[in-house]
Every structure is written in C-alpha cells, then in structure tokens.
C-alpha atoms as a PDB file:
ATOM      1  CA  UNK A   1       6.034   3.138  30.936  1.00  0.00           C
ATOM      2  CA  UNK A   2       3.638   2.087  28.251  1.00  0.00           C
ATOM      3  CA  UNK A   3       3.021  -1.530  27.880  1.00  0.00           C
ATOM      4  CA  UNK A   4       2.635  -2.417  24.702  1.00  0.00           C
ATOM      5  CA  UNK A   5       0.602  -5.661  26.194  1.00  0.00           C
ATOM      6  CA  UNK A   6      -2.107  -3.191  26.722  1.00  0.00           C
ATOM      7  CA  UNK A   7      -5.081  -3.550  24.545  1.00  0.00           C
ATOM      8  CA  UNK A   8      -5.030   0.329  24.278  1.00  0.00           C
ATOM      9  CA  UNK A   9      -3.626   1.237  20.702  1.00  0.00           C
ATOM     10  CA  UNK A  10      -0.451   3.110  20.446  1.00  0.00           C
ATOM     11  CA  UNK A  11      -2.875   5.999  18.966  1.00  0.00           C
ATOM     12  CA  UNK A  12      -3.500   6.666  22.464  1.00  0.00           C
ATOM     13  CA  UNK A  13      -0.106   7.902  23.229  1.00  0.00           C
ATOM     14  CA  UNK A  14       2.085  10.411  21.714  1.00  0.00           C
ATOM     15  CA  UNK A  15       4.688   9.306  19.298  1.00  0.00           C
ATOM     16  CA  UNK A  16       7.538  10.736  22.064  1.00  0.00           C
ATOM     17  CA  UNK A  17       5.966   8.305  24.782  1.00  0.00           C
ATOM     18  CA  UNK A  18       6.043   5.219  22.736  1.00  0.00           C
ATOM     19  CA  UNK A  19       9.552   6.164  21.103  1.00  0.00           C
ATOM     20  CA  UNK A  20      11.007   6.844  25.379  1.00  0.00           C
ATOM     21  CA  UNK A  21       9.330   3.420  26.220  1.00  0.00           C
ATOM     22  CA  UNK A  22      11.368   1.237  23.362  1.00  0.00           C
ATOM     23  CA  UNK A  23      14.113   1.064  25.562  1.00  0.00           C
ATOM     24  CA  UNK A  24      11.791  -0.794  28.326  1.00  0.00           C
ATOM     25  CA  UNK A  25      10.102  -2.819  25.807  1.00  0.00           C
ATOM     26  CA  UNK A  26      10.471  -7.027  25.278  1.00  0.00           C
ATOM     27  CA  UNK A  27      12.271  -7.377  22.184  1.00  0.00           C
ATOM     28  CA  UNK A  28       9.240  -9.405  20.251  1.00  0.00           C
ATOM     29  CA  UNK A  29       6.922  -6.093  21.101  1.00  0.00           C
ATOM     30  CA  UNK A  30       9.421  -4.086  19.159  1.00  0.00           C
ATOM     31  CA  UNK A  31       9.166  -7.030  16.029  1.00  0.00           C
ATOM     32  CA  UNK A  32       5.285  -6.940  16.573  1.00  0.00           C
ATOM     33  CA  UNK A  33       5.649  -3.038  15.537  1.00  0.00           C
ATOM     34  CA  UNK A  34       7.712  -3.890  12.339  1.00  0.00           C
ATOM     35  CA  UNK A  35       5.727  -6.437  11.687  1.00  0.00           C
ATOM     36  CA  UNK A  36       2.321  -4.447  11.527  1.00  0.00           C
ATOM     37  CA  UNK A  37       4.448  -1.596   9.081  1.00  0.00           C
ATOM     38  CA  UNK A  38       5.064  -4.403   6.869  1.00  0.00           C
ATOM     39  CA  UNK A  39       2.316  -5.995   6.935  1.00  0.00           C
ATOM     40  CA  UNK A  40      -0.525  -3.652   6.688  1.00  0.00           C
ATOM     41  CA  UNK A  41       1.655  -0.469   6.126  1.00  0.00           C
ATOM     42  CA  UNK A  42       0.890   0.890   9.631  1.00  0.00           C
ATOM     43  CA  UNK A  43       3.672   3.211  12.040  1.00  0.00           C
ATOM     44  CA  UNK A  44       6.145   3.037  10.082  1.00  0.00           C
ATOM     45  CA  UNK A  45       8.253   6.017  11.621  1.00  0.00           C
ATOM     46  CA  UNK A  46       7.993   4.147  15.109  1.00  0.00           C
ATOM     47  CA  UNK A  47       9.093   0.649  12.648  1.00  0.00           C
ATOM     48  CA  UNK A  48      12.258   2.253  11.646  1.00  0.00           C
ATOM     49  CA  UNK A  49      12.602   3.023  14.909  1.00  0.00           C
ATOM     50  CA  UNK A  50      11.732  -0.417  16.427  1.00  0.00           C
ATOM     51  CA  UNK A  51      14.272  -1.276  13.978  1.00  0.00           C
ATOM     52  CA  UNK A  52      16.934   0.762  15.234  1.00  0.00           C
ATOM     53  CA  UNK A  53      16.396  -0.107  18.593  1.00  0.00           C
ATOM     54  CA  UNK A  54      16.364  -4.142  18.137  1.00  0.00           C
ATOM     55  CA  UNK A  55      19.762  -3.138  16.081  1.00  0.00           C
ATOM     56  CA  UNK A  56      21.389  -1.726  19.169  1.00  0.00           C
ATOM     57  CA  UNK A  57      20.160  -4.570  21.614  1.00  0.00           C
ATOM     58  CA  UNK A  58      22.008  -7.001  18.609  1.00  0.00           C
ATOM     59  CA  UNK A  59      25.138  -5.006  19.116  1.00  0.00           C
ATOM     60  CA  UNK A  60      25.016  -5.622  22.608  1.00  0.00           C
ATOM     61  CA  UNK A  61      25.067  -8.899  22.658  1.00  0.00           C
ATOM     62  CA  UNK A  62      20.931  -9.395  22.635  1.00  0.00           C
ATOM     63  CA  UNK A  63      20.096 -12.968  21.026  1.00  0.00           C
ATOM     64  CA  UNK A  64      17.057 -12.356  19.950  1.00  0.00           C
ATOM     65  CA  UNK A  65      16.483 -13.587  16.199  1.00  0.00           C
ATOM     66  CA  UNK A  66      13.792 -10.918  15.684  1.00  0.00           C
ATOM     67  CA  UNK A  67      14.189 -11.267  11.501  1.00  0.00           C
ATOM     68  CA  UNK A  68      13.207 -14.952  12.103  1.00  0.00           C
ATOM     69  CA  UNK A  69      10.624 -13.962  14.203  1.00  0.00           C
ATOM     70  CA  UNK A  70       9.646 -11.149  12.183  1.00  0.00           C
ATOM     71  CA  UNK A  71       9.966 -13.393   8.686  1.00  0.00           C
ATOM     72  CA  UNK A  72       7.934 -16.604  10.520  1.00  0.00           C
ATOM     73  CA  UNK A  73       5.303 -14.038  11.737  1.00  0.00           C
ATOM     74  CA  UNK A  74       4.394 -12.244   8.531  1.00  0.00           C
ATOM     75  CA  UNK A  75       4.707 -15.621   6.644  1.00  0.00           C
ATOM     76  CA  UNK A  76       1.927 -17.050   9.185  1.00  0.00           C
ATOM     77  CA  UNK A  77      -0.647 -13.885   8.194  1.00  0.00           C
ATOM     78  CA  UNK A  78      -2.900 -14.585   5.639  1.00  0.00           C
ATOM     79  CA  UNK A  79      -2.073 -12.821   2.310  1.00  0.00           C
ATOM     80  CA  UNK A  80      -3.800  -9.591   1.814  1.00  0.00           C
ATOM     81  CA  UNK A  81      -5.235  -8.661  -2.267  1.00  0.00           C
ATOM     82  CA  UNK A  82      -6.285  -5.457  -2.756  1.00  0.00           C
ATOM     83  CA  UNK A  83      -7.056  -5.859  -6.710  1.00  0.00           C
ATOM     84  CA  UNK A  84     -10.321  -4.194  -8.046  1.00  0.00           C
ATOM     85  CA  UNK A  85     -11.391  -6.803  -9.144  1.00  0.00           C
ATOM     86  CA  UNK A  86     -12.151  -8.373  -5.830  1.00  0.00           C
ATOM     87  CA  UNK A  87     -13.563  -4.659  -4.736  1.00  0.00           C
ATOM     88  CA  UNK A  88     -16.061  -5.283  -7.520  1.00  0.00           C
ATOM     89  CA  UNK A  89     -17.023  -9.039  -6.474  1.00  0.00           C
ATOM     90  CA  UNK A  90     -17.815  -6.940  -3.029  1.00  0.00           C
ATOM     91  CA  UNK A  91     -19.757  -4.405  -4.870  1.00  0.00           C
ATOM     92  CA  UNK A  92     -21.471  -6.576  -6.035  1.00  0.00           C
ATOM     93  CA  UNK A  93     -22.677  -8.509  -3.341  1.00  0.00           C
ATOM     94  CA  UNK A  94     -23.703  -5.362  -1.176  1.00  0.00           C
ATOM     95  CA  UNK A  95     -25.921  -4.727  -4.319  1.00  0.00           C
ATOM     96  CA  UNK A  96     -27.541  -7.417  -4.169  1.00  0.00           C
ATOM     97  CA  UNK A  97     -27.772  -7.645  -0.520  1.00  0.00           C
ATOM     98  CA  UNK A  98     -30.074  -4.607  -1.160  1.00  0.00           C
ATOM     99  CA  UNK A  99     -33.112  -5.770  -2.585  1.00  0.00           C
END
C-alpha cells in the first residue's frame, strides 16, 4: 500500500497505485489531495477521485466532515496572488540584486 504519510511525492507512483490505495487511505489523506487541487491546482484527476471515494465512505455511514475539514484547511493557507504586477515588483528586485 502507499502511505500517503510518506514524504515521497505521489509523482513517485503511478496514477493506478495511488488510485488502488484510496480505498486503504485515512479519510483526511484523501481531503489533503483535494485540498492541494484546489489550492494550488495540483492532481486534480486523483481530486475527483479523492472526491468520489470520501463520497462513498459518506454513504456508508463514514462521519467524517471532510468539506469542513477541507473548507477550515484551505481557509488556514495563506492567499496566493499571481498578478503581474507583483511579478514585476520581483523583477525588479532580482535587477537590482545584480549590480
């Protein structure tokens, strides 16, 4: 089984491992998943996924709040602005850095 506790990054596995292992996998791993997609944009097929999966656990009686967990997590990142005008304040600096 892969453990997502692992410092090794899912890239390390293929997507068919990681998807066999969500069945294995502690319910807040799976929301940790989701919560990188949304955050930063990253796996989103195996989000949807994680998704899917946490959906099914719900359905079966799992207790697990993972869109307060999910919503509380993301809220607790610091916000991310991507605006060029901050690229150019960095731009900037380098260029002066430089002399």
């Amino acid at each position: 089984m892969i453990d997502l506790d692992d410092d090794d990054l899912l890239l390390n596995y293929s997507d068919q491992d990681i998807k066999d292992s969500f069945p294995k996998q502690p319910s807040a791993k799976l929301a940790d998943i989701i919560i990188s997609y949304r955050y930063i944009g990253l796996y989103k097929d195996l989000s949807i996924l994680a998704m899917e999966e946490l959906a099914k656990r719900r359905s079966s009686g799992d207790t697990f709040q993972f869109e307060q967990y999910i919503d509380d997590n993301i809220k607790s990142l610091p916000k991310l602005d991507f605006q060029m005008p901050y690229m150019a304040n960095i731009l900037k600096t380098f260029g002066s850095m430089k002399k």
